[in-house]
N, C-alpha and C. Protein backbone atom coordinates (compact mmCIF):
# COMPACT_ATOMS: atom_id res chain seq x y z
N UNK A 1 0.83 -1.19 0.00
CA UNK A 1 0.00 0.00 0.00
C UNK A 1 0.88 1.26 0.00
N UNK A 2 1.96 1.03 1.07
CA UNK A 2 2.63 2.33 0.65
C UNK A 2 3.24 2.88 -0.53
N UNK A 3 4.37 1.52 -0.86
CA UNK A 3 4.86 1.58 -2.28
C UNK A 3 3.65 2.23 -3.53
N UNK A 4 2.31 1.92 -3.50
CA UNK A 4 1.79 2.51 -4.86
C UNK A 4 1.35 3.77 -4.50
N UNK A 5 1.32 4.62 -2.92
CA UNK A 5 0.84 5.50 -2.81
C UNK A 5 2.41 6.24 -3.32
N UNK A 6 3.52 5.85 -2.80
CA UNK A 6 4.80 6.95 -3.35
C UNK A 6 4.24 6.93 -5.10
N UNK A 7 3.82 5.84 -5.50
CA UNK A 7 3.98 5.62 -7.16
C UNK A 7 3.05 6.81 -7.76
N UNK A 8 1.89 7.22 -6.59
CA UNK A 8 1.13 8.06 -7.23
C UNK A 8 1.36 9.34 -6.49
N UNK A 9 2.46 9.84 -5.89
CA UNK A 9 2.86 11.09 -5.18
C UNK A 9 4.21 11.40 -4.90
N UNK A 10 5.40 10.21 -5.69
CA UNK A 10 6.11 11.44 -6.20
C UNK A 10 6.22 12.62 -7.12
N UNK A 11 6.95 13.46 -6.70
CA UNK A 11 7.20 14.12 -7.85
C UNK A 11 8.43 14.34 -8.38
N UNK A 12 8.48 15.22 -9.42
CA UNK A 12 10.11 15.68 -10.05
C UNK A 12 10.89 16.29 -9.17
N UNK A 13 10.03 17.49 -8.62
CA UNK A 13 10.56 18.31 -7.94
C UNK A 13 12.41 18.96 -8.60
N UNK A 14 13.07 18.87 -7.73
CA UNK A 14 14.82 19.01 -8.07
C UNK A 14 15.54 18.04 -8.86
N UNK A 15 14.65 16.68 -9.41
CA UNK A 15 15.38 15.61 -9.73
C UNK A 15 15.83 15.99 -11.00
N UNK A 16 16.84 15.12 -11.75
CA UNK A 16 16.94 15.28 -13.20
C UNK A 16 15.75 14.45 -14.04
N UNK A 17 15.66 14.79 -15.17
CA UNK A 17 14.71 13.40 -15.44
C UNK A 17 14.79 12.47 -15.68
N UNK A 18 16.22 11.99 -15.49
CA UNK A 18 16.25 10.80 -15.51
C UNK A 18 16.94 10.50 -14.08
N UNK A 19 16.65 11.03 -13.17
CA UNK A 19 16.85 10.58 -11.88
C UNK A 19 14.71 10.20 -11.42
N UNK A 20 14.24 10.94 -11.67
CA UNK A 20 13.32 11.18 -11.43
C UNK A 20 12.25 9.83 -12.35
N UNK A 21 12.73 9.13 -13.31
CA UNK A 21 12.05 8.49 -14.20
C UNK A 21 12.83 6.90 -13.18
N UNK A 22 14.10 6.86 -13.36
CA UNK A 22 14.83 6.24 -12.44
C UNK A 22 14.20 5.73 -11.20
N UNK A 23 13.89 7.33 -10.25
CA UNK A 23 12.87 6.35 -9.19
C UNK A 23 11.63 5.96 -9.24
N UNK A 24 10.67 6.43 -10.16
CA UNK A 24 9.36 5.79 -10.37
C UNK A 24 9.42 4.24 -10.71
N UNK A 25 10.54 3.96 -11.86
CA UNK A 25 10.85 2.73 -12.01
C UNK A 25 11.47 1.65 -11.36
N UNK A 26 11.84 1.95 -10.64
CA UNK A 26 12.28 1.24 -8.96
C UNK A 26 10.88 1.53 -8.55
N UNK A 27 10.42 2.54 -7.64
CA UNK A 27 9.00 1.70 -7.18
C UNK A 27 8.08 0.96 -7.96
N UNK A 28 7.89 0.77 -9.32
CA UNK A 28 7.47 0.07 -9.99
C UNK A 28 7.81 -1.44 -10.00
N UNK A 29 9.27 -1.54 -9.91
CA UNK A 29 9.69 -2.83 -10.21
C UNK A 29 9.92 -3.64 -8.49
N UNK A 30 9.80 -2.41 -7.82
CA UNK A 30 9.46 -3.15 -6.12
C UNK A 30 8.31 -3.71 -5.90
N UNK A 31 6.97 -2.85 -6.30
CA UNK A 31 5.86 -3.30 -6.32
C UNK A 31 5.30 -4.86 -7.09
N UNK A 32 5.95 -4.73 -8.52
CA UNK A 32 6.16 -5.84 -9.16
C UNK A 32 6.94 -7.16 -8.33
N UNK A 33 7.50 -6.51 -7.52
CA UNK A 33 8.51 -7.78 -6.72
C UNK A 33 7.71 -8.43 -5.24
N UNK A 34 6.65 -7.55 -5.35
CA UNK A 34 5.89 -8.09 -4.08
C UNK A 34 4.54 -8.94 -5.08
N UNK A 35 4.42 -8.91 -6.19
CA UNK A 35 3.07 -9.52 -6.53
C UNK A 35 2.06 -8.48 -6.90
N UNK A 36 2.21 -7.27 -7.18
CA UNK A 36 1.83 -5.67 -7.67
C UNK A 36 1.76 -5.47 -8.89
N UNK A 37 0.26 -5.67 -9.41
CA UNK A 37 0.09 -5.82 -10.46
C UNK A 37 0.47 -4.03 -11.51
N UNK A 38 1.54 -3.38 -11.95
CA UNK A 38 1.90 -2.27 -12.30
C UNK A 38 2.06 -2.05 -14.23
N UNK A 39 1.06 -2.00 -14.45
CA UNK A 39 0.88 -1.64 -15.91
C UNK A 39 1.50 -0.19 -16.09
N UNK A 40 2.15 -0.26 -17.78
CA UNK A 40 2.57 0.53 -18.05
C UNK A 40 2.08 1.66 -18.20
N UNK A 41 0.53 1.72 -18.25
CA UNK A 41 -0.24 2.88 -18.54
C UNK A 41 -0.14 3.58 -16.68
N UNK A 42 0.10 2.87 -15.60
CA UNK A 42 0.37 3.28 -14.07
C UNK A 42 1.11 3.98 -13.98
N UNK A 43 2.45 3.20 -15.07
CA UNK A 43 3.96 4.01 -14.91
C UNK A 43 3.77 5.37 -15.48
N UNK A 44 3.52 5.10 -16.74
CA UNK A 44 3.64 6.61 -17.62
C UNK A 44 2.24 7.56 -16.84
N UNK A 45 1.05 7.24 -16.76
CA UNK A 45 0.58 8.21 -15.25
C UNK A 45 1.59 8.72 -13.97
N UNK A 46 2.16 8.15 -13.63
CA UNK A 46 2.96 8.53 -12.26
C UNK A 46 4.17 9.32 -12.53
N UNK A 47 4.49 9.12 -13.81
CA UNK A 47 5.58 10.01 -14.63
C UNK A 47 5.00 10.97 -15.21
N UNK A 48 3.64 11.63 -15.61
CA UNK A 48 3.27 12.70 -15.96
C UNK A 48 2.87 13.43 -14.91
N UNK A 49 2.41 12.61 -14.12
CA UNK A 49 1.79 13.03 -12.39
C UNK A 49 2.50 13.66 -11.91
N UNK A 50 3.80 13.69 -11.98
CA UNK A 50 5.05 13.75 -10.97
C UNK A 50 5.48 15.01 -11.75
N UNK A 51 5.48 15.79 -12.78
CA UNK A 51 6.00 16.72 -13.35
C UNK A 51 5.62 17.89 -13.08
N UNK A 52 6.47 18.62 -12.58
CA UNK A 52 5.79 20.16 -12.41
C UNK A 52 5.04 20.80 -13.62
N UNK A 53 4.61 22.25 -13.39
CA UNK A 53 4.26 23.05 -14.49
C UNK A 53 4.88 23.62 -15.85
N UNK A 54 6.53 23.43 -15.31
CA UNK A 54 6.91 23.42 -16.71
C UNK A 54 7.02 22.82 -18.00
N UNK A 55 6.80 21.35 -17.67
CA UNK A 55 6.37 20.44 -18.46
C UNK A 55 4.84 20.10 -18.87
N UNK A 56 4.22 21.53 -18.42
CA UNK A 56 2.84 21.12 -18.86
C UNK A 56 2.07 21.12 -20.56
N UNK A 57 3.16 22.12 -21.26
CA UNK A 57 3.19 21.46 -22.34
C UNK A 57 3.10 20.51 -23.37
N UNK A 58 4.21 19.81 -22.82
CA UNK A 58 5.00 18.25 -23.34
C UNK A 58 3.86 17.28 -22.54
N UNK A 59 3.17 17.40 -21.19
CA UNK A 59 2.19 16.57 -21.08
C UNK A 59 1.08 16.58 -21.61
N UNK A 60 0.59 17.57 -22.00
CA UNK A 60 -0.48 18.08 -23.25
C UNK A 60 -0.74 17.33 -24.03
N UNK A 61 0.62 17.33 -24.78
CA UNK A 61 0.97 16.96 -26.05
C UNK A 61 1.09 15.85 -26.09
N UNK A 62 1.52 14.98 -24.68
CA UNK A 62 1.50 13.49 -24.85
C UNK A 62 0.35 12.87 -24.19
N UNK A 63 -0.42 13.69 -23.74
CA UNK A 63 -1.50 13.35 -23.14
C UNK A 63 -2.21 12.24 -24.22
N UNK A 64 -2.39 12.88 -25.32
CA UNK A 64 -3.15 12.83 -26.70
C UNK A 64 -2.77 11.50 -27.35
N UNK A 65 -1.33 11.02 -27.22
CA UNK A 65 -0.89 10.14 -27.88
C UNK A 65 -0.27 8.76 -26.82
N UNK A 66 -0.19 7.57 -27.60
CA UNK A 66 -0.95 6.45 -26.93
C UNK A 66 1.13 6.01 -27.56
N UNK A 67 1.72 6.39 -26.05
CA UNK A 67 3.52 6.07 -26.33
C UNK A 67 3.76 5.19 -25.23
N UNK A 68 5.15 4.45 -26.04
CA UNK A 68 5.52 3.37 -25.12
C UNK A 68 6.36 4.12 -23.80
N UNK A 69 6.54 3.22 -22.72
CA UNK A 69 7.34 4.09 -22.18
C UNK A 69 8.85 4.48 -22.04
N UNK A 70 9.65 3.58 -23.41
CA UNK A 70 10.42 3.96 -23.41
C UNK A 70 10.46 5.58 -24.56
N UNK A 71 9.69 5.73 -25.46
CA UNK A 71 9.01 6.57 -26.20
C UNK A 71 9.03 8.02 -25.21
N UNK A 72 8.20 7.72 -24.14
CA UNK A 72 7.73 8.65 -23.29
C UNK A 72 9.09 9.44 -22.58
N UNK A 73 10.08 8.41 -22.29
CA UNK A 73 11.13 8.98 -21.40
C UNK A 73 12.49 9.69 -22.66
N UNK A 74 12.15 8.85 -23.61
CA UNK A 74 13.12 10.22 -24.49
C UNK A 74 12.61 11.59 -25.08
N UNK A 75 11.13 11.70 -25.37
CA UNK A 75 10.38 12.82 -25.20
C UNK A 75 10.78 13.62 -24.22
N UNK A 76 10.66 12.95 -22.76
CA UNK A 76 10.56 14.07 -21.64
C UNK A 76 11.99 14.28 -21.55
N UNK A 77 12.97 13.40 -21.99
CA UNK A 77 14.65 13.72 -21.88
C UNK A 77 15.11 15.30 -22.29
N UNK A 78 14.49 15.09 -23.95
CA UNK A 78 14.54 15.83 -25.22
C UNK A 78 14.08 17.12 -24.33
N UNK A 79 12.86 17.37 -23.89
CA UNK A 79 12.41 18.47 -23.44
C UNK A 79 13.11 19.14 -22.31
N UNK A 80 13.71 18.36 -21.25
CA UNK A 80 14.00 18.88 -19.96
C UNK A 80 15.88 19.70 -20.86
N UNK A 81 15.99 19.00 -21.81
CA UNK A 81 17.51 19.60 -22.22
C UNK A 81 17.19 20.65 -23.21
N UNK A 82 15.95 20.85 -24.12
CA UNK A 82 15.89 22.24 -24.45
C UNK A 82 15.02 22.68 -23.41
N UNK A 83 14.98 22.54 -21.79
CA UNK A 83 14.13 23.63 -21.52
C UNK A 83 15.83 24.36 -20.32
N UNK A 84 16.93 22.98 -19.78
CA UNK A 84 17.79 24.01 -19.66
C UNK A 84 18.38 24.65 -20.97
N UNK A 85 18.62 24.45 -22.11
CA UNK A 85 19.09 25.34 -23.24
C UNK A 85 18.14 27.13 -22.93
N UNK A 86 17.44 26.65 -23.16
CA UNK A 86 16.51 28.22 -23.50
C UNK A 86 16.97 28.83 -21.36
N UNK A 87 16.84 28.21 -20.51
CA UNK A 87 17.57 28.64 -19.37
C UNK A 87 18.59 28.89 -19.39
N UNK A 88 19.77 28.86 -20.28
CA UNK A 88 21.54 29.22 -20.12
C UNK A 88 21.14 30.30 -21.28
N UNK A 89 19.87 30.60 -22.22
CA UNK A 89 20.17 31.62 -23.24
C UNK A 89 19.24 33.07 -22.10
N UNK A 90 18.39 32.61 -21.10
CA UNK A 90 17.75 33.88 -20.41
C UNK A 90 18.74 33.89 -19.31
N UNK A 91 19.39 33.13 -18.77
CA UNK A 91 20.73 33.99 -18.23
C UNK A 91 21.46 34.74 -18.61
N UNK A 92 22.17 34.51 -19.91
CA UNK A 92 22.99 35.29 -20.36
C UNK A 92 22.40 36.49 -21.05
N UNK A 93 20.85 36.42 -21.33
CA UNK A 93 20.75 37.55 -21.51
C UNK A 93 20.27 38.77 -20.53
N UNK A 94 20.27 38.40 -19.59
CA UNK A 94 20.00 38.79 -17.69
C UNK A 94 21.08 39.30 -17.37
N UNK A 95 22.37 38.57 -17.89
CA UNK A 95 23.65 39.51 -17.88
C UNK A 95 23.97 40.92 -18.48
N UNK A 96 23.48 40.14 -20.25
CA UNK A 96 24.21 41.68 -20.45
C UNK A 96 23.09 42.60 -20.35
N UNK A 97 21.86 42.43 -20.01
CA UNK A 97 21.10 43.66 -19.44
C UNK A 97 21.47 44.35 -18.16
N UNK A 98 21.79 43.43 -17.35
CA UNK A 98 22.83 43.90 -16.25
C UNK A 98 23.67 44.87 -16.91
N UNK A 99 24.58 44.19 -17.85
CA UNK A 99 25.82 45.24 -18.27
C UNK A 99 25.30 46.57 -18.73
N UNK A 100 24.24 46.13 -19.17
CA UNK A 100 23.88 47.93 -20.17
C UNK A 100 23.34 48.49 -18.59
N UNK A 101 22.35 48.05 -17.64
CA UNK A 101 21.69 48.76 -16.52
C UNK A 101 23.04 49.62 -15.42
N UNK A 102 24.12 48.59 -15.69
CA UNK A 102 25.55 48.77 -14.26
C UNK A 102 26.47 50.20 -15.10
N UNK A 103 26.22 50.21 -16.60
CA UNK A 103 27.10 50.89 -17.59
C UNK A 103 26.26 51.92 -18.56
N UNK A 104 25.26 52.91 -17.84
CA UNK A 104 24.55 53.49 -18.79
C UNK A 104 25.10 54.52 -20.33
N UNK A 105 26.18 54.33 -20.12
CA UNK A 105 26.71 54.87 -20.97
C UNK A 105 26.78 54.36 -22.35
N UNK A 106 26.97 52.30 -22.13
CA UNK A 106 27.33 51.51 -23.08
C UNK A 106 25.80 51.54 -23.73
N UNK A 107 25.47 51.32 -25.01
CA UNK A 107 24.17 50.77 -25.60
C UNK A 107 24.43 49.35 -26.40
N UNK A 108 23.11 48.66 -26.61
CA UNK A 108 23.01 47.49 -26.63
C UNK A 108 23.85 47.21 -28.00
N UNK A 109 24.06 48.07 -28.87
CA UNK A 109 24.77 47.81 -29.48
C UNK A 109 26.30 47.51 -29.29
N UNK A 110 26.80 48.03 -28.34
CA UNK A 110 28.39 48.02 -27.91
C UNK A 110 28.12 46.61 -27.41
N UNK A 111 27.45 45.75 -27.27
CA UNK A 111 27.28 44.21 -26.30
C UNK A 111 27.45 43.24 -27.53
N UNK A 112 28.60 42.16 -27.00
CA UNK A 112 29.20 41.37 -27.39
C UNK A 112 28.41 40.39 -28.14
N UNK A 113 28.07 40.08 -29.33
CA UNK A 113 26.99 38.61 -29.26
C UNK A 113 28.12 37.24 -29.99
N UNK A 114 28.01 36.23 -29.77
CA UNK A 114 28.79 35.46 -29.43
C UNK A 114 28.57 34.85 -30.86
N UNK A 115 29.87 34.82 -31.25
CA UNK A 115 29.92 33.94 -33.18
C UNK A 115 29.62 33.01 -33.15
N UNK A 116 29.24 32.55 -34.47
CA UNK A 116 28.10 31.03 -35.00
C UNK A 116 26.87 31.42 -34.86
N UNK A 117 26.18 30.36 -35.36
CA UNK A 117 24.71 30.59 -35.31
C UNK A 117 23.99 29.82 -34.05
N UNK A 118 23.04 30.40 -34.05
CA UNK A 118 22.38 30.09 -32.80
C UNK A 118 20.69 30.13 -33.36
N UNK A 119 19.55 28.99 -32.59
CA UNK A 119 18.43 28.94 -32.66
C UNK A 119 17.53 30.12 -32.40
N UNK A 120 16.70 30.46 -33.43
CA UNK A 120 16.28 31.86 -33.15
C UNK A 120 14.30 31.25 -32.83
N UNK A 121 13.25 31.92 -33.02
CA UNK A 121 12.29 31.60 -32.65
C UNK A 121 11.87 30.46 -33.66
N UNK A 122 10.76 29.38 -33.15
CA UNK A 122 10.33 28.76 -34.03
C UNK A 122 11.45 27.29 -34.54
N UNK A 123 12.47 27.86 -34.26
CA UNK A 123 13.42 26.68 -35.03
C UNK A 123 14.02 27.26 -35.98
N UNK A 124 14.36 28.75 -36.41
CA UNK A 124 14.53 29.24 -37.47
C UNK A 124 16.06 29.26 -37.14
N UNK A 125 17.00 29.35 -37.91
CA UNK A 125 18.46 29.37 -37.80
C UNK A 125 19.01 31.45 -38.03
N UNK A 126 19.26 31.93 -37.24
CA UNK A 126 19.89 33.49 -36.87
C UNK A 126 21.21 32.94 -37.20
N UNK A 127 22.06 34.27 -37.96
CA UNK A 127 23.27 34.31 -37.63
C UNK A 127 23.31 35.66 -37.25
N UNK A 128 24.64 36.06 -35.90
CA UNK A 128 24.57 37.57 -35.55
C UNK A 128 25.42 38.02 -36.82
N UNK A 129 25.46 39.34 -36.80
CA UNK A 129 25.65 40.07 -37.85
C UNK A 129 27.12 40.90 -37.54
């Protein structure tokens, strides 16, 4: 009884997602080890269950569609690594707004943008100029 109540109340919280997919599947395969009958449609519930609001998207979207769960865990992989990507691009741009706010003198033009191309909205490919 306890084991399926963690199954239906963990969450992600701080985990990675694959720390976090990691322990659902250990209580899964504990429960299974006592005679716990744990269908995959339990697992992939307790793995959408468990996701904060930033992934409310990507659960949306998979809400709809009928995926295995190994399917499911490279989806949510894929997502948690462009959602730190787009997090290391609003830091750095938190910086150099810093720089122009600490340096009113400098304008956004005097600010460094970093060579190669980089993902612009949509998926579209930017190069800085």
């Amino acid at each position: 009884m306890e084991l399926r109540l963690q199954l239906q109340t963990t969450k992600k919280s701080t985990m990675s997602m694959w720390e976090f997919i990691l322990k659902i599947r250990h209580i899964c395969d504990n429960l299974r080890a006592i005679g716990e009958k744990v269908s995959d449609d339990d697992q992939i519930m307790a793995i959408l269950g468990g996701l904060g609001p930033e992934y409310n998207p990507i659960v949306v979207s998979i809400s709809f569609e009928s995926l295995s769960i190994e399917l499911l865990q490279s989806h949510l992989l894929m997502y948690e690594s462009r959602l730190e990507r787009q997090k290391q691009a609003d830091d750095v741009m938190l910086v150099r707004v810093e720089q122009v706010r600490s340096n009113p003198k400098s304008s956004p033009s005097n600010l460094t943008v970093p060579s190669g191309s980089f993902s612009g909205s949509f998926g579209q490919q930017c190069r800085p100029k």
